[in-house]
C-alpha atoms as a PDB file:
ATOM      1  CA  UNK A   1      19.976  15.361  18.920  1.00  0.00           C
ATOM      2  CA  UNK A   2      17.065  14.573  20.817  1.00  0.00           C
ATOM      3  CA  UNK A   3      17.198  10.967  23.004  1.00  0.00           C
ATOM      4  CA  UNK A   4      13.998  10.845  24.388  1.00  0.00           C
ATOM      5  CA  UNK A   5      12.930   8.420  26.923  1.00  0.00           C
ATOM      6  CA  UNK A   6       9.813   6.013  25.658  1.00  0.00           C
ATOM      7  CA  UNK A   7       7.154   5.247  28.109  1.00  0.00           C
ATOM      8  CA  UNK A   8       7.437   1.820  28.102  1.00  0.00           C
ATOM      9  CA  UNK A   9       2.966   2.011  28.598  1.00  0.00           C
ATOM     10  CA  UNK A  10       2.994   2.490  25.114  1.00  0.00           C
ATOM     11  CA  UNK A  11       4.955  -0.852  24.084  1.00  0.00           C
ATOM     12  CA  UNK A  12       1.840  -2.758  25.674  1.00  0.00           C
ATOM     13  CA  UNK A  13       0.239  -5.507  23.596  1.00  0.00           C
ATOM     14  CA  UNK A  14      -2.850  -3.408  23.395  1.00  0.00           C
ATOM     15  CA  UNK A  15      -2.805  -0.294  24.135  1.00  0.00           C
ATOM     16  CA  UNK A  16      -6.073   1.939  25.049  1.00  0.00           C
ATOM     17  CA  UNK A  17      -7.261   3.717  22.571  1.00  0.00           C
ATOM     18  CA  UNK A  18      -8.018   7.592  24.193  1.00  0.00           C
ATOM     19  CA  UNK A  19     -10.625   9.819  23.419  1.00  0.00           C
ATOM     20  CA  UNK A  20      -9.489  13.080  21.334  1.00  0.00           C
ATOM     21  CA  UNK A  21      -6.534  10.791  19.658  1.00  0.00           C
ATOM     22  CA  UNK A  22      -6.510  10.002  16.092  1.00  0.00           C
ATOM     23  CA  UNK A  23      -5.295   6.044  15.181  1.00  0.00           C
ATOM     24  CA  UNK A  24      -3.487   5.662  11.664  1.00  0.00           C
ATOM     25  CA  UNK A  25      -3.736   2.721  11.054  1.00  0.00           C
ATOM     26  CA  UNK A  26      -2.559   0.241   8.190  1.00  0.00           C
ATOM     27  CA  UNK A  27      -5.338  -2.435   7.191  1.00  0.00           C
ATOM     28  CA  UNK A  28      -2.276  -4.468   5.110  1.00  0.00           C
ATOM     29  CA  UNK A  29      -3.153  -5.169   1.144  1.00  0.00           C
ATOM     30  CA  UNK A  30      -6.609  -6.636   1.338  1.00  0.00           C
ATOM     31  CA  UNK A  31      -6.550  -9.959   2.607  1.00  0.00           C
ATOM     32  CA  UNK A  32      -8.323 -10.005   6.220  1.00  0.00           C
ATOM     33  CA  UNK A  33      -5.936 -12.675   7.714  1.00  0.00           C
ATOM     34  CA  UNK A  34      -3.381 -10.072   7.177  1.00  0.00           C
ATOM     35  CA  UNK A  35      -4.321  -7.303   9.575  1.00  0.00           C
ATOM     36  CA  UNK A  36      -2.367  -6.840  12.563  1.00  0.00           C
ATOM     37  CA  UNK A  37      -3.706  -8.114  16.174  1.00  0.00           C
ATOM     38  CA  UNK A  38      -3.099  -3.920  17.321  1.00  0.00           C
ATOM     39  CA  UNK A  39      -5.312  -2.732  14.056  1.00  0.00           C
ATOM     40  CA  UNK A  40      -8.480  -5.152  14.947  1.00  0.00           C
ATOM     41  CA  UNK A  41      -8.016  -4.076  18.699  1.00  0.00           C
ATOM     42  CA  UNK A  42      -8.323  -0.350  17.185  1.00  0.00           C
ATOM     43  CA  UNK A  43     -10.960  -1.248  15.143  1.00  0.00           C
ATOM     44  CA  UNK A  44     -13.047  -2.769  18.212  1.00  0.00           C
ATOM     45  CA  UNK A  45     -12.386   0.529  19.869  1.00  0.00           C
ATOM     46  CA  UNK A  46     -13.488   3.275  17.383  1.00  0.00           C
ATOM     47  CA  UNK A  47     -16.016   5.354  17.984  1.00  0.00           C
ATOM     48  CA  UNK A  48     -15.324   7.094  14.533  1.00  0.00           C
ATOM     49  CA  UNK A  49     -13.787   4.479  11.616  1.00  0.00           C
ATOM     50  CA  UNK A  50     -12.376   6.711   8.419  1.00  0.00           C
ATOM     51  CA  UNK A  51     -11.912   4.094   5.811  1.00  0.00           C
ATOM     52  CA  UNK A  52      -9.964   4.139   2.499  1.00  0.00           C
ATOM     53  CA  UNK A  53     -11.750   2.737  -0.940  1.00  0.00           C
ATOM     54  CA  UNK A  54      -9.453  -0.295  -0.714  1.00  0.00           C
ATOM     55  CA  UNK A  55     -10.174  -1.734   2.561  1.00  0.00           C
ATOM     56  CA  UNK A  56     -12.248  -4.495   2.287  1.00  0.00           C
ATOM     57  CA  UNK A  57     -16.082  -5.412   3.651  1.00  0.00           C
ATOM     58  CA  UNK A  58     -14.437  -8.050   5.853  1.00  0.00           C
ATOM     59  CA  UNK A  59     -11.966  -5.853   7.355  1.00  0.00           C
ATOM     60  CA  UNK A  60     -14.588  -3.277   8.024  1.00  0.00           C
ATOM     61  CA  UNK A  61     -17.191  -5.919   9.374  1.00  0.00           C
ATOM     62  CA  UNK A  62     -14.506  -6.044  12.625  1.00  0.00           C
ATOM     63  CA  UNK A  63     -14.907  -2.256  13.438  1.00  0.00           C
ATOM     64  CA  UNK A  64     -17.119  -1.545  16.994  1.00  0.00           C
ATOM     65  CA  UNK A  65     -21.036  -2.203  15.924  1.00  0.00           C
ATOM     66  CA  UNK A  66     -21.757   1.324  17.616  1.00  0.00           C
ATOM     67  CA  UNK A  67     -18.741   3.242  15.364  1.00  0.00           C
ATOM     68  CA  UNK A  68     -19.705   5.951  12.884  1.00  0.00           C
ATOM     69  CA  UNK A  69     -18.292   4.778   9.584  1.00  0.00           C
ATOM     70  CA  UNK A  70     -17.235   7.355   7.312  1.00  0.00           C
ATOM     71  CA  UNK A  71     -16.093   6.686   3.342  1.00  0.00           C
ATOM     72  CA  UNK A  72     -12.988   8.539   2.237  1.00  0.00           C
ATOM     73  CA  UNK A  73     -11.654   6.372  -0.295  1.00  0.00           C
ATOM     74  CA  UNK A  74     -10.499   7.670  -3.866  1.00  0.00           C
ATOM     75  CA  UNK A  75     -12.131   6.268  -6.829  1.00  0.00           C
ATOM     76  CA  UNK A  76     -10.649   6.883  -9.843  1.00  0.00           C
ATOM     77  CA  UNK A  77     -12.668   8.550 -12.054  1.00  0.00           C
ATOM     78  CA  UNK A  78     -15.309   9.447  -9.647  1.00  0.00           C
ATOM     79  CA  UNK A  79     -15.858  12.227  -7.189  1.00  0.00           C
ATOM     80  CA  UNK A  80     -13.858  12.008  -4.658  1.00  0.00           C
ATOM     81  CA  UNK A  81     -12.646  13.321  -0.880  1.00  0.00           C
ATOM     82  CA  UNK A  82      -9.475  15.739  -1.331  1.00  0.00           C
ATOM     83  CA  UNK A  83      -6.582  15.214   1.037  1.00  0.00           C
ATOM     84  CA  UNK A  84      -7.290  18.566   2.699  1.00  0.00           C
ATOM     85  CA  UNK A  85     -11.047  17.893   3.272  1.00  0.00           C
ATOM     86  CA  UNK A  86     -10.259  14.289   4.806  1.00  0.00           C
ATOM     87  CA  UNK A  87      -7.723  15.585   7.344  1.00  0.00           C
ATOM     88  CA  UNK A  88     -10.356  17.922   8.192  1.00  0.00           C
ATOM     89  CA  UNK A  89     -12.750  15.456   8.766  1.00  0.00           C
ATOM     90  CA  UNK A  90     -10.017  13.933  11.356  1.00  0.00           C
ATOM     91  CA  UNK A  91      -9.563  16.580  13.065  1.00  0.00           C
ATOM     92  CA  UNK A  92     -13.150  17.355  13.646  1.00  0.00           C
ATOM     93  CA  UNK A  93     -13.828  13.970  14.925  1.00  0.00           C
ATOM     94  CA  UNK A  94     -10.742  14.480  17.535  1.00  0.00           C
ATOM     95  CA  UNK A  95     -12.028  17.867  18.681  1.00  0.00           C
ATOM     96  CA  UNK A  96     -15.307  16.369  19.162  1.00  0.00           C
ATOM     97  CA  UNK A  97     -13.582  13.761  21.935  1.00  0.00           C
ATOM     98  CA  UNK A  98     -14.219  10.358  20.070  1.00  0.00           C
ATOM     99  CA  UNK A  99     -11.547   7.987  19.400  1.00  0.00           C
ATOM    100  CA  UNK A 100     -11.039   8.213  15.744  1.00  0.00           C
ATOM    101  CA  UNK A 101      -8.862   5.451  13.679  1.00  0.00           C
ATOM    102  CA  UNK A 102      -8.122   6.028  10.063  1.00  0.00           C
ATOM    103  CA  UNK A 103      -7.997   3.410   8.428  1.00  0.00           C
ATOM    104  CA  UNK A 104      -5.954   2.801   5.091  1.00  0.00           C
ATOM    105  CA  UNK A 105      -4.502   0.034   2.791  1.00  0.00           C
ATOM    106  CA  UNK A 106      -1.471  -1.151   3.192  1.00  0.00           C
ATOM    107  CA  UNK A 107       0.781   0.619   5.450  1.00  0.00           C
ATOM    108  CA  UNK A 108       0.073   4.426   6.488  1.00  0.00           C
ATOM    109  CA  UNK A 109       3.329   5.932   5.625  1.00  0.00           C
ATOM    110  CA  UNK A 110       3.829   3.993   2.559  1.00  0.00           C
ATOM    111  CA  UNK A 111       1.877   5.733  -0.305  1.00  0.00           C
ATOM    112  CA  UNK A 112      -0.838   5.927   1.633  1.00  0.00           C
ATOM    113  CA  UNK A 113      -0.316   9.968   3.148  1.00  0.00           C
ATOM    114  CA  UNK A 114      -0.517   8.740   6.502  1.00  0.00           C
ATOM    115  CA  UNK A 115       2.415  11.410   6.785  1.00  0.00           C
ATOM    116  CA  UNK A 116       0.551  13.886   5.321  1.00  0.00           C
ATOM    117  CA  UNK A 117      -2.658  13.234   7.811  1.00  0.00           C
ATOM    118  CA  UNK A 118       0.039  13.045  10.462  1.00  0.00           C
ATOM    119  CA  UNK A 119       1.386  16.879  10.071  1.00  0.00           C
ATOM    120  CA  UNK A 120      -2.015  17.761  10.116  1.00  0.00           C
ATOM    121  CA  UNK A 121      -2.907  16.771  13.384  1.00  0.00           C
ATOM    122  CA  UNK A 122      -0.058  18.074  15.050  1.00  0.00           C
ATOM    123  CA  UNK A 123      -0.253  21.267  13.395  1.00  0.00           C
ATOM    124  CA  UNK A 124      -3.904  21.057  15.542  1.00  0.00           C
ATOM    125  CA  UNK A 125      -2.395  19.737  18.803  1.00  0.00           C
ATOM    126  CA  UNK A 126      -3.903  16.496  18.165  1.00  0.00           C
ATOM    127  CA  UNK A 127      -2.217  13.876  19.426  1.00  0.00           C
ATOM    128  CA  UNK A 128      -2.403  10.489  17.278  1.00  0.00           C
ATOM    129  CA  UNK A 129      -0.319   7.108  17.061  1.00  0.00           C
ATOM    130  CA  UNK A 130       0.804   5.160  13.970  1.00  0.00           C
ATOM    131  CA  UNK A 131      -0.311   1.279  13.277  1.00  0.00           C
ATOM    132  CA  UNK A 132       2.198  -0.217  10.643  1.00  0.00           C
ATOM    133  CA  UNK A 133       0.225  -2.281   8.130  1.00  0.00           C
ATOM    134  CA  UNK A 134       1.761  -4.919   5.313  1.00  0.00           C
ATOM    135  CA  UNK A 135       2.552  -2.794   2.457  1.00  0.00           C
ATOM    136  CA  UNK A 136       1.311  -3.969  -0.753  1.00  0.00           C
ATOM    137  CA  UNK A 137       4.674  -4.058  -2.021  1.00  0.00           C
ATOM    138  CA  UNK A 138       5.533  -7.102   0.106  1.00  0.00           C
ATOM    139  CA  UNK A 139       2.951  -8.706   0.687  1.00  0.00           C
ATOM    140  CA  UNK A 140       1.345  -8.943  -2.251  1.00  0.00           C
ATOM    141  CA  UNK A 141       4.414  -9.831  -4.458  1.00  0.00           C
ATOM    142  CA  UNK A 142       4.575 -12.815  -1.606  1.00  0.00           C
ATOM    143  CA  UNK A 143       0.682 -13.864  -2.328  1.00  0.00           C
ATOM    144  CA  UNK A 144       2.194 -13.593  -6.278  1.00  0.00           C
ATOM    145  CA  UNK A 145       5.084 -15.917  -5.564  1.00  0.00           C
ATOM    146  CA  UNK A 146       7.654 -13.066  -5.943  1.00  0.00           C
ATOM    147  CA  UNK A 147      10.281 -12.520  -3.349  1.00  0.00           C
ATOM    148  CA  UNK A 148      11.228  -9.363  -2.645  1.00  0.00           C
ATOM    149  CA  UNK A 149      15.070  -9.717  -2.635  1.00  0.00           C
ATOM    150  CA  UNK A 150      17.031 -12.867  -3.154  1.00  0.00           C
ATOM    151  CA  UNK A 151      20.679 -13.179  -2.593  1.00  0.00           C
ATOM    152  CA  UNK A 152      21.542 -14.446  -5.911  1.00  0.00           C
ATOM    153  CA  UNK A 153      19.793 -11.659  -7.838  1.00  0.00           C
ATOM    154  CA  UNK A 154      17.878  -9.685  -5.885  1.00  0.00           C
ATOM    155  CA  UNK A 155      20.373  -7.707  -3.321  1.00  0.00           C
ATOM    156  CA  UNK A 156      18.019  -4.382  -3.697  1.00  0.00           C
ATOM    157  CA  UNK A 157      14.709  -3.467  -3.769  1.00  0.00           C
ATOM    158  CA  UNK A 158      13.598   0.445  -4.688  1.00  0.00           C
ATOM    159  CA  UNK A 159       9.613   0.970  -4.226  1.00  0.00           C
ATOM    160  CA  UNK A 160       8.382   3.983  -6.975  1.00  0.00           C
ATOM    161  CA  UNK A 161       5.030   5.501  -7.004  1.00  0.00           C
ATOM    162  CA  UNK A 162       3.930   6.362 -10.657  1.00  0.00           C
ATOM    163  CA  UNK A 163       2.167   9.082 -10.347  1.00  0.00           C
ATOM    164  CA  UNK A 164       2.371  12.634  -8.571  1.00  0.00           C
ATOM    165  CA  UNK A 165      -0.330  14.116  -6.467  1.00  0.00           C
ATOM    166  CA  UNK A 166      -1.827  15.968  -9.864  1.00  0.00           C
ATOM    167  CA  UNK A 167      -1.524  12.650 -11.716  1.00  0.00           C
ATOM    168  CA  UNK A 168       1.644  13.225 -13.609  1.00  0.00           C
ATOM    169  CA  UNK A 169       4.776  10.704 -13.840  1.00  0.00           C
ATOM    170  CA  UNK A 170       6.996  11.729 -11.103  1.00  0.00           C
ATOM    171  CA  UNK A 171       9.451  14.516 -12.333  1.00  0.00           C
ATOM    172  CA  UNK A 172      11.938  14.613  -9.765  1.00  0.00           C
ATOM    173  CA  UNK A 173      13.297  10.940  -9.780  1.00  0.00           C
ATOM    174  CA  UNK A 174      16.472  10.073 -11.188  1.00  0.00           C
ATOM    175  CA  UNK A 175      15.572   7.440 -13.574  1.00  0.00           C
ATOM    176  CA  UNK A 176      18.472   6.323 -14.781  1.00  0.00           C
ATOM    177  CA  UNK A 177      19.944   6.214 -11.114  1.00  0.00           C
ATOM    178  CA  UNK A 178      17.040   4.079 -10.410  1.00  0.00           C
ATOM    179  CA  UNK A 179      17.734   1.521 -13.212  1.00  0.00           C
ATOM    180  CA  UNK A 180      21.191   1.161 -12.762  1.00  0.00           C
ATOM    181  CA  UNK A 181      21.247   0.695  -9.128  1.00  0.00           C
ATOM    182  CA  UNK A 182      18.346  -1.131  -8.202  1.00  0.00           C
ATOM    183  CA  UNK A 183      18.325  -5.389  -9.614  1.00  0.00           C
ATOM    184  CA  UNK A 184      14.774  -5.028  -8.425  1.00  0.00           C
ATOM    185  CA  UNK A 185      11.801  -2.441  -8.806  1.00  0.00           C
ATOM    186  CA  UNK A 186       8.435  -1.662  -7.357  1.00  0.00           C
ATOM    187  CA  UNK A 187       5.869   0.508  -8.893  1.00  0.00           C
ATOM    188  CA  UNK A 188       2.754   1.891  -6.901  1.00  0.00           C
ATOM    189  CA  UNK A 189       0.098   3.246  -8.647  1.00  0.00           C
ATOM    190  CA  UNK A 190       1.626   3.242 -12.239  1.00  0.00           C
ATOM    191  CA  UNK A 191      -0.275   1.550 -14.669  1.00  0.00           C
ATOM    192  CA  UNK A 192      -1.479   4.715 -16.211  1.00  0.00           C
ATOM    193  CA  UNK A 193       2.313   5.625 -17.577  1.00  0.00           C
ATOM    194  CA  UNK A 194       4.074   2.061 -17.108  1.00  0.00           C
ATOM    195  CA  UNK A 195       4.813   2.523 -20.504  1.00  0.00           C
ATOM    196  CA  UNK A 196       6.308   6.022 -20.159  1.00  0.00           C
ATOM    197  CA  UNK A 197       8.124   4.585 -17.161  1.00  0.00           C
ATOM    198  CA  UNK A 198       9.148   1.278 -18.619  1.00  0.00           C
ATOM    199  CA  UNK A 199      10.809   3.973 -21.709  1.00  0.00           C
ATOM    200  CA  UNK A 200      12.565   5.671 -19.238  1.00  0.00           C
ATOM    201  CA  UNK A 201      14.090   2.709 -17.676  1.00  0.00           C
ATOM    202  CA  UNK A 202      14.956   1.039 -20.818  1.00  0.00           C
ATOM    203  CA  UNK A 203      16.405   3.962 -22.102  1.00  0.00           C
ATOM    204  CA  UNK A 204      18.747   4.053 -18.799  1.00  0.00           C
ATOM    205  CA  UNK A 205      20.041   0.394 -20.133  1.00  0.00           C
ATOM    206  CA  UNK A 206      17.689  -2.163 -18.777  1.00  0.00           C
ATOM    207  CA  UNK A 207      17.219  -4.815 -20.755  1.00  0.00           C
ATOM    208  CA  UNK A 208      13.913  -5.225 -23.058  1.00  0.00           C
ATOM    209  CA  UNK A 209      13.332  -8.848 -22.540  1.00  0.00           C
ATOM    210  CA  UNK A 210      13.554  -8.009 -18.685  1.00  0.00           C
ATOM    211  CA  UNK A 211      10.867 -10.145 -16.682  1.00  0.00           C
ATOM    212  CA  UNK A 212       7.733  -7.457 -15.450  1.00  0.00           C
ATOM    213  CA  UNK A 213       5.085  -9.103 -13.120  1.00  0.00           C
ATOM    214  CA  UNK A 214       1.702  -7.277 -13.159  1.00  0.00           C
ATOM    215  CA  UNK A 215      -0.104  -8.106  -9.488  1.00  0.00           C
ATOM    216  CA  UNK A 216      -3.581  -6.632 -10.190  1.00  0.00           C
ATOM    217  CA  UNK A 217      -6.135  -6.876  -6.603  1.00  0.00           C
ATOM    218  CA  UNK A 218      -3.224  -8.671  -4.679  1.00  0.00           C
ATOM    219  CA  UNK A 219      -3.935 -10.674  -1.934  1.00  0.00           C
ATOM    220  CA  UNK A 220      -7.500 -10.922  -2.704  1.00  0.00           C
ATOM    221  CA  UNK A 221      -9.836 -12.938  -4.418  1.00  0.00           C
ATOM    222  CA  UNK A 222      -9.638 -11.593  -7.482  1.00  0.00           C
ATOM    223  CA  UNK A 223      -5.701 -11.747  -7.736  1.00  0.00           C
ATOM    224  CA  UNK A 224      -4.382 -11.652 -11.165  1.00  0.00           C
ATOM    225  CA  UNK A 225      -0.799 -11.807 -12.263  1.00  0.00           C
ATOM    226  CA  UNK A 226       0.247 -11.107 -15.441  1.00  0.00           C
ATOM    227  CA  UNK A 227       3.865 -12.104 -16.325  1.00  0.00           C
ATOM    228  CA  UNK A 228       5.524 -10.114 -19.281  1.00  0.00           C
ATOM    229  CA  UNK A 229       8.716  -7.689 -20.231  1.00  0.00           C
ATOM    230  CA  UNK A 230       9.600  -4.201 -20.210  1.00  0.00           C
ATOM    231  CA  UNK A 231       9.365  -4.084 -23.884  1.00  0.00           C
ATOM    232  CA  UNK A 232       5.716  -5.544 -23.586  1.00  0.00           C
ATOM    233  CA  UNK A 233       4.492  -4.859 -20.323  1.00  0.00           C
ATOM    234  CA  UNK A 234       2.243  -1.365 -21.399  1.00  0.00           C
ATOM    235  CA  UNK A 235       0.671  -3.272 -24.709  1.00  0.00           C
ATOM    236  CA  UNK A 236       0.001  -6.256 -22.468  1.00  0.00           C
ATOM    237  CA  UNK A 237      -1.611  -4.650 -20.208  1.00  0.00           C
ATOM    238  CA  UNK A 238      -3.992  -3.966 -22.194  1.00  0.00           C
ATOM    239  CA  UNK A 239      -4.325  -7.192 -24.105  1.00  0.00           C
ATOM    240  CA  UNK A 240      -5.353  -8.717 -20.744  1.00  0.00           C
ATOM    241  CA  UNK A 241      -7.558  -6.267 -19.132  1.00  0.00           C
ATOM    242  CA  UNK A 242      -5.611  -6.005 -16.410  1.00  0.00           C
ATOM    243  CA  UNK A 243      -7.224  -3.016 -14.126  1.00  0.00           C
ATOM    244  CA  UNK A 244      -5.894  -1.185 -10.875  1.00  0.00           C
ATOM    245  CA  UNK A 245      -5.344  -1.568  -8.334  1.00  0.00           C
ATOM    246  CA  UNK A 246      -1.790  -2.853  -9.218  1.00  0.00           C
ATOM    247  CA  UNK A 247       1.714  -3.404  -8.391  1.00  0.00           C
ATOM    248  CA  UNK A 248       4.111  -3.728 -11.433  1.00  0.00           C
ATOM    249  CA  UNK A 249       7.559  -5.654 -10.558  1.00  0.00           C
ATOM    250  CA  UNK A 250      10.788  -5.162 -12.732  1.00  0.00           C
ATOM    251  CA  UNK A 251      13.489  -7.346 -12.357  1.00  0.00           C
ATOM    252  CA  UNK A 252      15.258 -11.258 -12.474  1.00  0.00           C
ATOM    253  CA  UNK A 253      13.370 -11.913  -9.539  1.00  0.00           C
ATOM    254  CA  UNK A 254       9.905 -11.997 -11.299  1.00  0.00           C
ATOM    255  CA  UNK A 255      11.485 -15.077 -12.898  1.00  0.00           C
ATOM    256  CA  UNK A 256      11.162 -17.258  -9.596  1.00  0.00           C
ATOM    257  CA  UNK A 257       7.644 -16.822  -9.729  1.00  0.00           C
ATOM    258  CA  UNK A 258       7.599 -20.654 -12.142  1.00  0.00           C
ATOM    259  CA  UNK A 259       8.793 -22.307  -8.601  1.00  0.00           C
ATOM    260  CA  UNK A 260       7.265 -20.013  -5.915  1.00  0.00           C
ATOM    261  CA  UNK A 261       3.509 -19.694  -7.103  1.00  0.00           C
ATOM    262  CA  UNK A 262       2.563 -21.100  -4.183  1.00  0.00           C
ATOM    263  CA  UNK A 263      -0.950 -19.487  -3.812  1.00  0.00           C
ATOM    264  CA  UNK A 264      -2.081 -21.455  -7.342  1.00  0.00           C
ATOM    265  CA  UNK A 265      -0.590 -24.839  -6.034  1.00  0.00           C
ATOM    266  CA  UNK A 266      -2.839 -24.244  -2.549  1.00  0.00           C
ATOM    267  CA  UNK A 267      -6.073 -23.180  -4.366  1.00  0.00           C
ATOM    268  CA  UNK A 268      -5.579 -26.493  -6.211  1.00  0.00           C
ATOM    269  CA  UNK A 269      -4.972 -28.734  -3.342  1.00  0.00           C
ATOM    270  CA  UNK A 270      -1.675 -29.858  -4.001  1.00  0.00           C
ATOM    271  CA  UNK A 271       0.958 -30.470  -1.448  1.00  0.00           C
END
């Protein structure tokens, strides 16, 4: 069991960021406001920025003026960078001596295959450090007025991606395990097969007339939350126009959203 010492140098507010190292780094769900203090400090450093589709002009605007900017995000639908030719692209940067920092939505270990890029660069002797960001999964079911747990109904959150790396619905979770022990559920990446998923769930026992938020460009702008059931969320969906990216959240605690909207009740000016 290893019980390594930490350098406390690397606890420092802001840390230098080295030549030859590789920053992951989490930009949180797409409001600016929400990136960390550490993640603008990396972005002022950068000689190399390699951004994800979802990160946002204003978030990029804070990146060194002199940094080579480099697009890796995934459009759906559209060509696209694979995984293999973007970790590349890392490691070439490295080698070359600048100070790269990746940059992706969210938080880089949370759906985002910050873990993935990670491996990669050690495989390579490259050494890199990891920026936590605000995962979409809590922050932007707070901007929707949806807490995450609650104590009354809410002792348990699971957080599902809905889709494999081929696009497929995820073959290897236990459903049913899922929807019996989890009052509240998180789906990444899912409105493709929501209905497929929402199936499986109900099929495991959870109720039809279950509350389902829909939190389509959280955090942003453009937020849009759809409220709905199981039973209803895929058809609605569709009624609405509702388009990714999206969160989809299953469970009583969707139903607190009618007293915690607080992001409508500020854009209107009350108090």
């Amino acid at each position: 069991m290893s019980n390594e010492k930490i350098n406390q140098g690397h606890f420092s507010p802001l840390p230098e960021m080295k030549s030859g190292w590789v920053w992951l780094v989490g930009a949180g769900p797409g409001d600016p406001g929400l990136v960390t203090r550490l993640a603008v400090h990396a972005l002022t450093q950068a000689d190399a920025v390699v951004y994800d589709a979802l990160v946002s002009k204003e978030i990029l605007a804070m990146a060194n003026p002199a940094a080579e900017m480099i697009d890796a995000g995934k459009k759906g639908g559209a060509p696209s960078p694979k995984q293999e030719d973007i970790s590349a692209t890392l490691i070439r940067l490295a080698k070359a001596g600048k100070k790269v920092l990746r940059l992706k939505g969210g938080d880089p270990f949370t759906f985002a295959r910050g873990g993935e890029e990670g491996l990669a660069l050690i495989a390579e002797g490259i050494p890199f450090r990891m920026v936590p960001g605000i995962t979409s999964g809590v922050g932007g079911l707070g901007y929707a007025g949806i807490p995450a747990t609650h104590r009354d109904m809410g002792h348990a959150v699971t957080f599902l991606t809905g889709h494999m790396a081929g696009g497929a619905v995820p073959a290897n979770l236990d459903w049913a395990a899922i929807a019996k022990g989890s009052p509240t559920i998180v789906l990444y990446m899912a409105m493709k097969h929501v209905g497929t998923i929402a199936g499986h769930f109900m099929a495991a026992g959870r109720a039809a007339s279950e509350p389902v938020a829909v939190i389509s460009k959280a955090t942003t702008p453009e937020q849009k939350v759809l409220e709905t059931t199981l039973a209803e969320v895929a058809s609605d969906i569709e009624k609405e126009g509702m388009k990714p990216p999206a969160l989809i959240v299953i469970g009583k605690v969707v139903s607190l959203r009618k007293e915690l909207d607080w992001l409508t009740r500020f854009a209107q000016g009350e108090a």
